[in-house]
PDB file of N, CA and C in Angstrom:
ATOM      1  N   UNK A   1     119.585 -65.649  16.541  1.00  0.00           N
ATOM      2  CA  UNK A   1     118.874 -64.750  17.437  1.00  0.00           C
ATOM      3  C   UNK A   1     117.696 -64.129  16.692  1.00  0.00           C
ATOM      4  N   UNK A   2     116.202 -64.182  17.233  1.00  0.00           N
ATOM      5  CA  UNK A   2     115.145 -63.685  16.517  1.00  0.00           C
ATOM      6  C   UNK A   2     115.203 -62.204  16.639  1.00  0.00           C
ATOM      7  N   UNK A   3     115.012 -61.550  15.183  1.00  0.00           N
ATOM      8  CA  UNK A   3     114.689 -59.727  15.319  1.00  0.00           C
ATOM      9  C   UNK A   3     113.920 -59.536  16.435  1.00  0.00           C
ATOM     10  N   UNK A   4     114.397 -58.319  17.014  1.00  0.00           N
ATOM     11  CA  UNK A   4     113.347 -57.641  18.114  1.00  0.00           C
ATOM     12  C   UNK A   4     112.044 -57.441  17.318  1.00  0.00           C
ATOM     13  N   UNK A   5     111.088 -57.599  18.448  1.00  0.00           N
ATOM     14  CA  UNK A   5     109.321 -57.156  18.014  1.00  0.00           C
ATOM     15  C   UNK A   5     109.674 -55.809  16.700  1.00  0.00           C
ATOM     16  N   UNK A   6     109.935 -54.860  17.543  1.00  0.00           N
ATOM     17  CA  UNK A   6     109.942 -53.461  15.867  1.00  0.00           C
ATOM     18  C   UNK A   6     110.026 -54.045  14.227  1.00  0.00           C
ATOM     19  N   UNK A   7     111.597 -54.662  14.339  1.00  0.00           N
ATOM     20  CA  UNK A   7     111.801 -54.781  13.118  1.00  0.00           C
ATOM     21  C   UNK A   7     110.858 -56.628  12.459  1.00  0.00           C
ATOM     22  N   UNK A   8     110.244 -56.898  13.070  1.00  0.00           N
ATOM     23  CA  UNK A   8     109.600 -57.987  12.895  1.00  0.00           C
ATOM     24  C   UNK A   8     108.938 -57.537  11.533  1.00  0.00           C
ATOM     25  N   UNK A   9     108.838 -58.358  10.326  1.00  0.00           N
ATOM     26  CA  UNK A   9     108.003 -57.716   9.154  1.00  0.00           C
ATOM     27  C   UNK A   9     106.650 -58.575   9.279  1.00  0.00           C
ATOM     28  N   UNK A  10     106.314 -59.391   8.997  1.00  0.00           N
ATOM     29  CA  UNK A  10     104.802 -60.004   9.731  1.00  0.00           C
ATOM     30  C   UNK A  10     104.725 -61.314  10.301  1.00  0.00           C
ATOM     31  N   UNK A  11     103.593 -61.308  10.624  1.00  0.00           N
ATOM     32  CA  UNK A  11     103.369 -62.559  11.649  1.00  0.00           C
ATOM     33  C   UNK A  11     102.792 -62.292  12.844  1.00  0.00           C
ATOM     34  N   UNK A  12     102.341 -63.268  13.756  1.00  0.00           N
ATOM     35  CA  UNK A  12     101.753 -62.780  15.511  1.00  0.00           C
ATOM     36  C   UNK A  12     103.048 -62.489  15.932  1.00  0.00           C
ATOM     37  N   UNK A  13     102.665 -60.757  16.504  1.00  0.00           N
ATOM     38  CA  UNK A  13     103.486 -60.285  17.160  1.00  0.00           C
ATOM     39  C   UNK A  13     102.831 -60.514  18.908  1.00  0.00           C
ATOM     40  N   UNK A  14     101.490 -60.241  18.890  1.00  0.00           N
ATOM     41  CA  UNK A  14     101.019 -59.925  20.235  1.00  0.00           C
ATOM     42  C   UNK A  14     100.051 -61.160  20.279  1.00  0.00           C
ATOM     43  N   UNK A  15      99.676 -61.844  21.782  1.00  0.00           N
ATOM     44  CA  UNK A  15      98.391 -62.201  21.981  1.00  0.00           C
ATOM     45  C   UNK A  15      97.858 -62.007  23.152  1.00  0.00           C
ATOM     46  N   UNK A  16      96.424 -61.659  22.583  1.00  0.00           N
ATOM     47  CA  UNK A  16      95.550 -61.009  23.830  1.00  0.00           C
ATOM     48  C   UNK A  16      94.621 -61.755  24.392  1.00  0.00           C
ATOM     49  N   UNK A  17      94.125 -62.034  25.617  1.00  0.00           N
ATOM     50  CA  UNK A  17      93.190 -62.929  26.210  1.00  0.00           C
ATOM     51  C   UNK A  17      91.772 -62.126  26.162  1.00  0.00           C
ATOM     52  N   UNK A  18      90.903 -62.679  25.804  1.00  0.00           N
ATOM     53  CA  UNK A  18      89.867 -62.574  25.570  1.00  0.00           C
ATOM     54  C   UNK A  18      88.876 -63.691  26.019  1.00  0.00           C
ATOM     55  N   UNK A  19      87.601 -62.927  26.861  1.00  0.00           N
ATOM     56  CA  UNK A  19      86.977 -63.502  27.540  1.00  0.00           C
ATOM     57  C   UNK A  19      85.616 -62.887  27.831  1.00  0.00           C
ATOM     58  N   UNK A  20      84.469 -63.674  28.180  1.00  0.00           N
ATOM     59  CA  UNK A  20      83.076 -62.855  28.437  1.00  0.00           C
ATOM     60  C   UNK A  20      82.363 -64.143  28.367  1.00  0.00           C
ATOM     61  N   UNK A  21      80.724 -64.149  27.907  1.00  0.00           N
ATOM     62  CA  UNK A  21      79.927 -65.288  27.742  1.00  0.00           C
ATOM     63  C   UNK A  21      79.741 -65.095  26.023  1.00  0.00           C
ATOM     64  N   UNK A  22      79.190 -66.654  25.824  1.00  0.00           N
ATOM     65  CA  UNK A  22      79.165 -66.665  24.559  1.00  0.00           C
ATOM     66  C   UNK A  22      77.333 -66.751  24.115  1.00  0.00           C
ATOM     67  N   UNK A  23      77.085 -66.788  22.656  1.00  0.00           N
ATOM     68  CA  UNK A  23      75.470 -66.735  22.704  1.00  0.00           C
ATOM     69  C   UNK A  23      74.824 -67.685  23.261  1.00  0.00           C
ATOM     70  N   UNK A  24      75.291 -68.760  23.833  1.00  0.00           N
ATOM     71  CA  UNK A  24      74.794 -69.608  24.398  1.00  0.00           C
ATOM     72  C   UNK A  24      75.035 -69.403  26.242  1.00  0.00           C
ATOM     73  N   UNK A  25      75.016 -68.181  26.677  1.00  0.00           N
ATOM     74  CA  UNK A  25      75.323 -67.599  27.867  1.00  0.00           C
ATOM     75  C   UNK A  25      76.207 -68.488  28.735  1.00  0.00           C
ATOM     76  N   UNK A  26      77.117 -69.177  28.123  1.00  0.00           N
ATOM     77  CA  UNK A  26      78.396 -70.064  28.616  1.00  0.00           C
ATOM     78  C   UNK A  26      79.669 -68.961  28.544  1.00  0.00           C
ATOM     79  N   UNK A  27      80.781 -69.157  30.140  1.00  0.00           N
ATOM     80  CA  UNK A  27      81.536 -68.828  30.155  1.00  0.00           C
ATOM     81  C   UNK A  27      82.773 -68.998  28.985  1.00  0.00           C
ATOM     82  N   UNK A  28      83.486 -67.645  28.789  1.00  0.00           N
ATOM     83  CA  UNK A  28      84.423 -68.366  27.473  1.00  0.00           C
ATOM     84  C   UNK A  28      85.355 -67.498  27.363  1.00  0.00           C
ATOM     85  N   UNK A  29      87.297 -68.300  27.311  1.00  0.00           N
ATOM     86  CA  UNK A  29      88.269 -67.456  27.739  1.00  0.00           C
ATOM     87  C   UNK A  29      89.110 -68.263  26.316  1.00  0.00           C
ATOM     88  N   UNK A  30      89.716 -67.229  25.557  1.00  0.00           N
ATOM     89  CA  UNK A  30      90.612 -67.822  24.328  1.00  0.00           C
ATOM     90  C   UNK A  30      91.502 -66.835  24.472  1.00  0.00           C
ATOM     91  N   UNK A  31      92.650 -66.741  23.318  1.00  0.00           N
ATOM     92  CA  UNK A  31      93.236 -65.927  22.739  1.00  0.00           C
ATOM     93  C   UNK A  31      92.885 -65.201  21.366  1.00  0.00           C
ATOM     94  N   UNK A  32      93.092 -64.266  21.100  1.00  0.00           N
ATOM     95  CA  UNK A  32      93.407 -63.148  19.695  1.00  0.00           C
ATOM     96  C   UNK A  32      94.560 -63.371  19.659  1.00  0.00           C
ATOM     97  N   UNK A  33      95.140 -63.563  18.614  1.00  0.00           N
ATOM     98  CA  UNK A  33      96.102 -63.636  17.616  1.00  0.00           C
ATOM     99  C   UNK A  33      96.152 -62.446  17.133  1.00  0.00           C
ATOM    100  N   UNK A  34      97.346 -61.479  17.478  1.00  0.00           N
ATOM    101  CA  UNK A  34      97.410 -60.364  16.533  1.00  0.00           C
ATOM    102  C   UNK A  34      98.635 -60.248  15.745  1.00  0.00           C
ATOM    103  N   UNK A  35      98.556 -60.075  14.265  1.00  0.00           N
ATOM    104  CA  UNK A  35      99.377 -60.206  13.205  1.00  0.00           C
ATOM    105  C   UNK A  35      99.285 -59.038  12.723  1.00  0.00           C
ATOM    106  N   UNK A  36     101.089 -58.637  12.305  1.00  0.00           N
ATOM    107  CA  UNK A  36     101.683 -57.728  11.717  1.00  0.00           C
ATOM    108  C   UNK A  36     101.350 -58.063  10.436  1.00  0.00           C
ATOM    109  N   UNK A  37     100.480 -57.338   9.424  1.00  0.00           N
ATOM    110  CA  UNK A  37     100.557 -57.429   8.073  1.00  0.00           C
ATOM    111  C   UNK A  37     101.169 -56.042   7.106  1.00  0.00           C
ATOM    112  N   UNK A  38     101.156 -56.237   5.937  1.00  0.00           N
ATOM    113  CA  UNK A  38     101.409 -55.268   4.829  1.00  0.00           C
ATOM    114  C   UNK A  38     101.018 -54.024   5.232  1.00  0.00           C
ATOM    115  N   UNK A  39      99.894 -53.817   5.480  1.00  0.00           N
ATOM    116  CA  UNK A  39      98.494 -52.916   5.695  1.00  0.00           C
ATOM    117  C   UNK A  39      98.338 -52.540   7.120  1.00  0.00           C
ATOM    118  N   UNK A  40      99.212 -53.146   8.027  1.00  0.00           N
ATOM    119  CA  UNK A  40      98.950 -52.997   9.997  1.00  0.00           C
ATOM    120  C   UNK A  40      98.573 -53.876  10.636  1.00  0.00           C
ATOM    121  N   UNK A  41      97.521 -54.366  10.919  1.00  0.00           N
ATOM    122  CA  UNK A  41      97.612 -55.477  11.983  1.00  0.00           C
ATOM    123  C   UNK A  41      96.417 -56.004  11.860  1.00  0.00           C
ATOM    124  N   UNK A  42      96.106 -57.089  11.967  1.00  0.00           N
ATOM    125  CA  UNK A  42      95.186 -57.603  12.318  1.00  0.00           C
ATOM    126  C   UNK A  42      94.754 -58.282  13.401  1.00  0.00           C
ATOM    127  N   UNK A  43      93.289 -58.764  13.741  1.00  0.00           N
ATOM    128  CA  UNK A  43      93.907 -59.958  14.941  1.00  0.00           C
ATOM    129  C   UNK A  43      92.886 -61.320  14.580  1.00  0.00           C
ATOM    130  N   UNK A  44      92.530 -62.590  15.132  1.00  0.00           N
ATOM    131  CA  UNK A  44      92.254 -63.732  15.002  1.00  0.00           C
ATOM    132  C   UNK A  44      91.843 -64.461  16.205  1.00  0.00           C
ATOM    133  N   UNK A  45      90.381 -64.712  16.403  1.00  0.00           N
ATOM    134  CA  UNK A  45      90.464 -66.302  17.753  1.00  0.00           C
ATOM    135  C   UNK A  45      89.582 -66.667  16.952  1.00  0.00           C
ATOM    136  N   UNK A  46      89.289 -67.979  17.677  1.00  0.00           N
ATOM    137  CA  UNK A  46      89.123 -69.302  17.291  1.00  0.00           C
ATOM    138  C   UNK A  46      87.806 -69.825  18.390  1.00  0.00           C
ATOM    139  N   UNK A  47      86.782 -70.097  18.196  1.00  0.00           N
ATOM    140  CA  UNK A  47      86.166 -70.502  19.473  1.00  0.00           C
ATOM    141  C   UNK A  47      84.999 -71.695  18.599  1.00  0.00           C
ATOM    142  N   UNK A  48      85.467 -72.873  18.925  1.00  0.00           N
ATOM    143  CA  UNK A  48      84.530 -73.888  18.640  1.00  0.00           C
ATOM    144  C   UNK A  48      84.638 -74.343  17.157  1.00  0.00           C
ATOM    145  N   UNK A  49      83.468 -74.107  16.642  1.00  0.00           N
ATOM    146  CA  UNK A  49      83.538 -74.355  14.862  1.00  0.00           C
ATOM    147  C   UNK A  49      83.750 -73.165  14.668  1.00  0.00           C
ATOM    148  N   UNK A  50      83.953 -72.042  15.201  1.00  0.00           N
ATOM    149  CA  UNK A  50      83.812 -70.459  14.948  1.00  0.00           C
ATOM    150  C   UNK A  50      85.576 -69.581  14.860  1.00  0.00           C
ATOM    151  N   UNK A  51      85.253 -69.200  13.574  1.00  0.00           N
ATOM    152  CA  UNK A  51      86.992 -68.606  13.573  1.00  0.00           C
ATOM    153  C   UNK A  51      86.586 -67.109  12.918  1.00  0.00           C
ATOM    154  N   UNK A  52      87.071 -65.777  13.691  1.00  0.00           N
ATOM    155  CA  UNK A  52      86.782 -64.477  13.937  1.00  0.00           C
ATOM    156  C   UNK A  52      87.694 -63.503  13.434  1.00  0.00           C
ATOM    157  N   UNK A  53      87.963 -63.180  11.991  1.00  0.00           N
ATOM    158  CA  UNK A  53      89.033 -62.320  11.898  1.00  0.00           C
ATOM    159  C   UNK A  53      88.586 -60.717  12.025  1.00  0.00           C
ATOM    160  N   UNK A  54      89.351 -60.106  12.739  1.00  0.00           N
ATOM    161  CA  UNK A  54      89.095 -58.535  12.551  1.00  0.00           C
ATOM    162  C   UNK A  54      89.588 -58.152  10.846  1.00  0.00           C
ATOM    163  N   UNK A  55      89.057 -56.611  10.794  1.00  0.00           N
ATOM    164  CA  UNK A  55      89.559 -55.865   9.724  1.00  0.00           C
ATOM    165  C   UNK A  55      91.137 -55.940   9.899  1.00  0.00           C
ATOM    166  N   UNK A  56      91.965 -55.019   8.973  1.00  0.00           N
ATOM    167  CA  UNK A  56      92.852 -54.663   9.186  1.00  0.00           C
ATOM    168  C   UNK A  56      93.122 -53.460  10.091  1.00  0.00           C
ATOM    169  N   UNK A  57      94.014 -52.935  10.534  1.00  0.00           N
ATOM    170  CA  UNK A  57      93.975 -51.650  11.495  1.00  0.00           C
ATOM    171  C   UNK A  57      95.255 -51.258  11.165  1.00  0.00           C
ATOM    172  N   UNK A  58      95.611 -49.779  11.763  1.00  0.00           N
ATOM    173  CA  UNK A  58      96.499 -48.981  12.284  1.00  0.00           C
ATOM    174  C   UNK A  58      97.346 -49.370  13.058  1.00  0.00           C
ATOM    175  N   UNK A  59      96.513 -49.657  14.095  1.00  0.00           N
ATOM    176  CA  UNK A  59      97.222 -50.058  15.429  1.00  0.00           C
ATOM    177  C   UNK A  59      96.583 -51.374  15.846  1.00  0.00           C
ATOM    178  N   UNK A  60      97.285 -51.990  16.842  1.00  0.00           N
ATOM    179  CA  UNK A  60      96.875 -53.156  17.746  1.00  0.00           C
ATOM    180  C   UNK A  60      95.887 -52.950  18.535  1.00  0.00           C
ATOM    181  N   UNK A  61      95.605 -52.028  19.261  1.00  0.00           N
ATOM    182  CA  UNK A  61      94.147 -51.897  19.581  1.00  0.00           C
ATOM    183  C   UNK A  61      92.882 -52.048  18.884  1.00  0.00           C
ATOM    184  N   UNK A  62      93.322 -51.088  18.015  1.00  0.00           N
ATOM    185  CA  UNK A  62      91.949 -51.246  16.845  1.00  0.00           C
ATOM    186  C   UNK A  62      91.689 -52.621  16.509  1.00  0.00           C
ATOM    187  N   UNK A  63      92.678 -53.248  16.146  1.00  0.00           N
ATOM    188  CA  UNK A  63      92.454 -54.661  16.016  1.00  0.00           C
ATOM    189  C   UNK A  63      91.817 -55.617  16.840  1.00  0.00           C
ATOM    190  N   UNK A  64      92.240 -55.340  17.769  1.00  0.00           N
ATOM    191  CA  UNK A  64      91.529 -56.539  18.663  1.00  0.00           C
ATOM    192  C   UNK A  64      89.661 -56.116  19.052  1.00  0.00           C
ATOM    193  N   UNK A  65      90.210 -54.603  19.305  1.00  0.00           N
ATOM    194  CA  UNK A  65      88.695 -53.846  18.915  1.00  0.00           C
ATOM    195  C   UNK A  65      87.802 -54.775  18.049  1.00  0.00           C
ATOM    196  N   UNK A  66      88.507 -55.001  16.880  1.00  0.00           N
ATOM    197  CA  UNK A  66      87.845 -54.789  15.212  1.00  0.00           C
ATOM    198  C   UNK A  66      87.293 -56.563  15.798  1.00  0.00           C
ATOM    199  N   UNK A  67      88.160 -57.288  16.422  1.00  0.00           N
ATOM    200  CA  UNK A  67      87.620 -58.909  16.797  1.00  0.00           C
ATOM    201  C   UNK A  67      86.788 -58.841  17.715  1.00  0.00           C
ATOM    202  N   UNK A  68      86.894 -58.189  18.919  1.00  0.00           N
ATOM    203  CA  UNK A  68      85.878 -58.139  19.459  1.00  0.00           C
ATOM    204  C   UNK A  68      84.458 -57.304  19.239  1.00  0.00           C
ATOM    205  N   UNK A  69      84.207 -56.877  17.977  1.00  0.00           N
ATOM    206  CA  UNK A  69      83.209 -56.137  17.405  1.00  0.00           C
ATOM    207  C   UNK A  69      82.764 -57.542  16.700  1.00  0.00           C
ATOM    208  N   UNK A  70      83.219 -58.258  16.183  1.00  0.00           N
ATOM    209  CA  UNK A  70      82.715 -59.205  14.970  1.00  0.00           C
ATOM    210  C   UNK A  70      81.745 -60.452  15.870  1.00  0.00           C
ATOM    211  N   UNK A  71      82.707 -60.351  16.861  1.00  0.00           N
ATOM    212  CA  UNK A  71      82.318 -61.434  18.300  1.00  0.00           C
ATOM    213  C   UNK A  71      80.698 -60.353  18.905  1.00  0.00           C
ATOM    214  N   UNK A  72      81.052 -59.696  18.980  1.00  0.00           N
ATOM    215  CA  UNK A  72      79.443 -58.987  19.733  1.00  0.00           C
ATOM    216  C   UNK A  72      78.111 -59.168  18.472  1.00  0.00           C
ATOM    217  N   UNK A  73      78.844 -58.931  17.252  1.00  0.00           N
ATOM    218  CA  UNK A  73      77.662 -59.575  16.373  1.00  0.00           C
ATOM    219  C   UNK A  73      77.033 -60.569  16.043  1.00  0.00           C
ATOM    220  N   UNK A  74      77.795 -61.462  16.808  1.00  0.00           N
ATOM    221  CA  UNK A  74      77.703 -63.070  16.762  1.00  0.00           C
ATOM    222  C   UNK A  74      76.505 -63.563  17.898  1.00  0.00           C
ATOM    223  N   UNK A  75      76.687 -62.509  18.925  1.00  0.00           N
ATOM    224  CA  UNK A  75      76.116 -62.685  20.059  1.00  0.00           C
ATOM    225  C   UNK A  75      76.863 -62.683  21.643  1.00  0.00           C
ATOM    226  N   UNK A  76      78.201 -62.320  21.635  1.00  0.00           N
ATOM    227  CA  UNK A  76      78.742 -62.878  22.730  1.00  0.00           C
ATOM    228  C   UNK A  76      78.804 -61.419  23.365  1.00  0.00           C
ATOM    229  N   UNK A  77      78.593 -61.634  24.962  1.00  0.00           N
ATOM    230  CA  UNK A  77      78.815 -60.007  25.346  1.00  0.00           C
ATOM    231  C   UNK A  77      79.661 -60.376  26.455  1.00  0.00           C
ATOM    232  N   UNK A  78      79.824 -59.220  27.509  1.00  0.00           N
ATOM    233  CA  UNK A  78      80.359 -59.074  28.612  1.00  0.00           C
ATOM    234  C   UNK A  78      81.766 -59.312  28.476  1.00  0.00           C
ATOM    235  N   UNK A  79      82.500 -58.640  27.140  1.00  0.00           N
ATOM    236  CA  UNK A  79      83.499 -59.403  26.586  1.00  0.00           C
ATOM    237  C   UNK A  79      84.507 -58.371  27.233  1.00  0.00           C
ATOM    238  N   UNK A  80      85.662 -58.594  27.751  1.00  0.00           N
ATOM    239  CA  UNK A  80      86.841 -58.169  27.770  1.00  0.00           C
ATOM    240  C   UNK A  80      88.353 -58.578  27.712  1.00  0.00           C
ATOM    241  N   UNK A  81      89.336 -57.524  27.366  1.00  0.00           N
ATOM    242  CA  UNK A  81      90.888 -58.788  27.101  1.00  0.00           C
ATOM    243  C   UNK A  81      91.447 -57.289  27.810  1.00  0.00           C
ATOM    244  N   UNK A  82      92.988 -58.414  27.578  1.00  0.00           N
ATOM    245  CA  UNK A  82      94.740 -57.918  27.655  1.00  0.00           C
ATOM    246  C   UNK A  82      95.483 -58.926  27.271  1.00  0.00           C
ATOM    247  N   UNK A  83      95.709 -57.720  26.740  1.00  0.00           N
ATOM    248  CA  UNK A  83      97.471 -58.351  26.778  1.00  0.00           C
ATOM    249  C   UNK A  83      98.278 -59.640  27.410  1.00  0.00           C
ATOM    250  N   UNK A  84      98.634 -60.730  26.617  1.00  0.00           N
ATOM    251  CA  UNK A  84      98.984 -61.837  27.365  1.00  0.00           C
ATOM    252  C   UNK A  84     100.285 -61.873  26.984  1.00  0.00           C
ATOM    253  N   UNK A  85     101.030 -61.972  25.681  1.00  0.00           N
ATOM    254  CA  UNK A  85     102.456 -62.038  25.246  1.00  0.00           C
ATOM    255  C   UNK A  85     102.630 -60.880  24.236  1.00  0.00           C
ATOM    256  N   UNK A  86     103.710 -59.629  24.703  1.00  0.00           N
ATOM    257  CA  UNK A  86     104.315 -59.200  23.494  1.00  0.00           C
ATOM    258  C   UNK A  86     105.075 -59.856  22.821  1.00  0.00           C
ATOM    259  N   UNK A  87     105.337 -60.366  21.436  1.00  0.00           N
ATOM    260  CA  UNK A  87     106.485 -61.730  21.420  1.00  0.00           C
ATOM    261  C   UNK A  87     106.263 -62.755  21.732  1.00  0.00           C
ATOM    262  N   UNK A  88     107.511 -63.277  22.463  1.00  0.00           N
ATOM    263  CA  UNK A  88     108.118 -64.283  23.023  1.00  0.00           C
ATOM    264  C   UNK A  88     107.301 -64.208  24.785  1.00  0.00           C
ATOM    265  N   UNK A  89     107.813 -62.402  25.361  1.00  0.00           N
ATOM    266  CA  UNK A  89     107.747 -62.161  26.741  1.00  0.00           C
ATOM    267  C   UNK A  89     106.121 -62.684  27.005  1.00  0.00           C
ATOM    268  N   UNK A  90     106.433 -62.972  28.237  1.00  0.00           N
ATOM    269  CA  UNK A  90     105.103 -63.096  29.071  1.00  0.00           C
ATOM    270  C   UNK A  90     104.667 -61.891  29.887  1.00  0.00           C
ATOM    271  N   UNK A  91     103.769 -61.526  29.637  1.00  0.00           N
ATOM    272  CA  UNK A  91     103.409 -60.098  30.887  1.00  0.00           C
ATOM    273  C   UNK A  91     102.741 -60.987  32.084  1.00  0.00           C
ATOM    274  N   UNK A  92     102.667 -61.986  32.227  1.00  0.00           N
ATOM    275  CA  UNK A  92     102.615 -62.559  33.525  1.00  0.00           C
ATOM    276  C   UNK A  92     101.118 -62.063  33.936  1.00  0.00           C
ATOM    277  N   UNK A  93      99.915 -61.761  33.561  1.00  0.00           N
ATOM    278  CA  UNK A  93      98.546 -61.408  33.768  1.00  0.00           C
ATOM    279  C   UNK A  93      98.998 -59.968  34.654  1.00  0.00           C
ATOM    280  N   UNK A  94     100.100 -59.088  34.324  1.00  0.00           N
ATOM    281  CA  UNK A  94      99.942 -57.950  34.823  1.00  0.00           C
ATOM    282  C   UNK A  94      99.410 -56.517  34.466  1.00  0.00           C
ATOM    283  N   UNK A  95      98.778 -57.029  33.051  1.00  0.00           N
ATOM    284  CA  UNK A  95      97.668 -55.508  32.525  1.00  0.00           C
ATOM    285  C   UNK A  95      96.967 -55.937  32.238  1.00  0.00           C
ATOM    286  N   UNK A  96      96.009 -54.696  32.965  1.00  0.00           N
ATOM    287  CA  UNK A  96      94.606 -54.178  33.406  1.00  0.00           C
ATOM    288  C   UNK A  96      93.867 -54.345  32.282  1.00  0.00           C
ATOM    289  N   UNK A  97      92.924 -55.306  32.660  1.00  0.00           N
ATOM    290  CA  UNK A  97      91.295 -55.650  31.420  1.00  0.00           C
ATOM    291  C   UNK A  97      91.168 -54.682  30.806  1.00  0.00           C
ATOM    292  N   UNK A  98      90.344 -54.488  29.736  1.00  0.00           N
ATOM    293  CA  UNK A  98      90.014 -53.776  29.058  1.00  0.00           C
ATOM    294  C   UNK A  98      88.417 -54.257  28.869  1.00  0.00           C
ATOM    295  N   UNK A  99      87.469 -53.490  29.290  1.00  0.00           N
ATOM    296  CA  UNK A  99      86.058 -54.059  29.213  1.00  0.00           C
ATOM    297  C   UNK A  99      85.366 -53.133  28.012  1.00  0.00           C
ATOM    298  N   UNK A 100      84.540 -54.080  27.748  1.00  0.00           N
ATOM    299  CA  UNK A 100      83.973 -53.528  25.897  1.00  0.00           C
ATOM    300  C   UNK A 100      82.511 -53.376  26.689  1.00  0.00           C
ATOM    301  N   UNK A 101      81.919 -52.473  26.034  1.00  0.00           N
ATOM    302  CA  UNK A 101      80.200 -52.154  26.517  1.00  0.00           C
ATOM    303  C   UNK A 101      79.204 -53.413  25.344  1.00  0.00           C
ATOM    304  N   UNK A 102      78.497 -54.107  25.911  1.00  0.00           N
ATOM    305  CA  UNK A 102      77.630 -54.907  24.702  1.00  0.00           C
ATOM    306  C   UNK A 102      76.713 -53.726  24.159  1.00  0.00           C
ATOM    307  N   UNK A 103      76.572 -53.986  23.103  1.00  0.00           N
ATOM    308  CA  UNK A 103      75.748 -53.596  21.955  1.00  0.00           C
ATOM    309  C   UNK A 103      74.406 -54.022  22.232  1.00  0.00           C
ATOM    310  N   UNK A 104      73.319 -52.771  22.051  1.00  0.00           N
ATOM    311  CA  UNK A 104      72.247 -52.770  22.448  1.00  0.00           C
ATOM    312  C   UNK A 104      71.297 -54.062  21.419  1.00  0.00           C
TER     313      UNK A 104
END
């Protein structure tokens, strides 16, 4: 039987869908990878030849924050996520986007 999420010591605990246009003003929907580390969390996507790690964080927000900050420097805007799997569970696309403002 796998430890519950809490006592999990690292690894992807969460993944978040993430989506907006990319610098090439093409539609574009992946996942973040967010990993429990030493230090808190990080998170991770992947888009093309292009692989995006955030800082480390506190929390899981900050993290995915911290990826979708690295992604707006790249060029991609209109970006927003949620929550797709705590774990194992599926939240079934039932929480609410989270929309990021592009950078001037």
């Amino acid at each position: 039987m796998p430890l519950p999420l809490s006592f999990k010591k690292e690894g992807t605990i969460e993944r978040h869908q993430v989506e907006g246009m990319d610098p090439s003003d093409r539609y574009f929907s992946r996942s973040i990878l967010v990993n429990r580390v030493a230090q808190g969390y990080t998170g991770s996507v992947m888009y093309e030849a292009l692989t995006v790690t955030g800082s480390i964080k506190p929390t899981i927000g900050a993290a995915v924050s911290s990826v979708v900050e690295k992604l707006q420097e790249f060029g991609f805007t209109r970006i927003r996520t949620r929550p797709n799997f705590k774990g194992q569970r599926y939240l079934a696309e039932k929480e609410t986007w989270l929309d990021y403002p592009d950078k001037p």
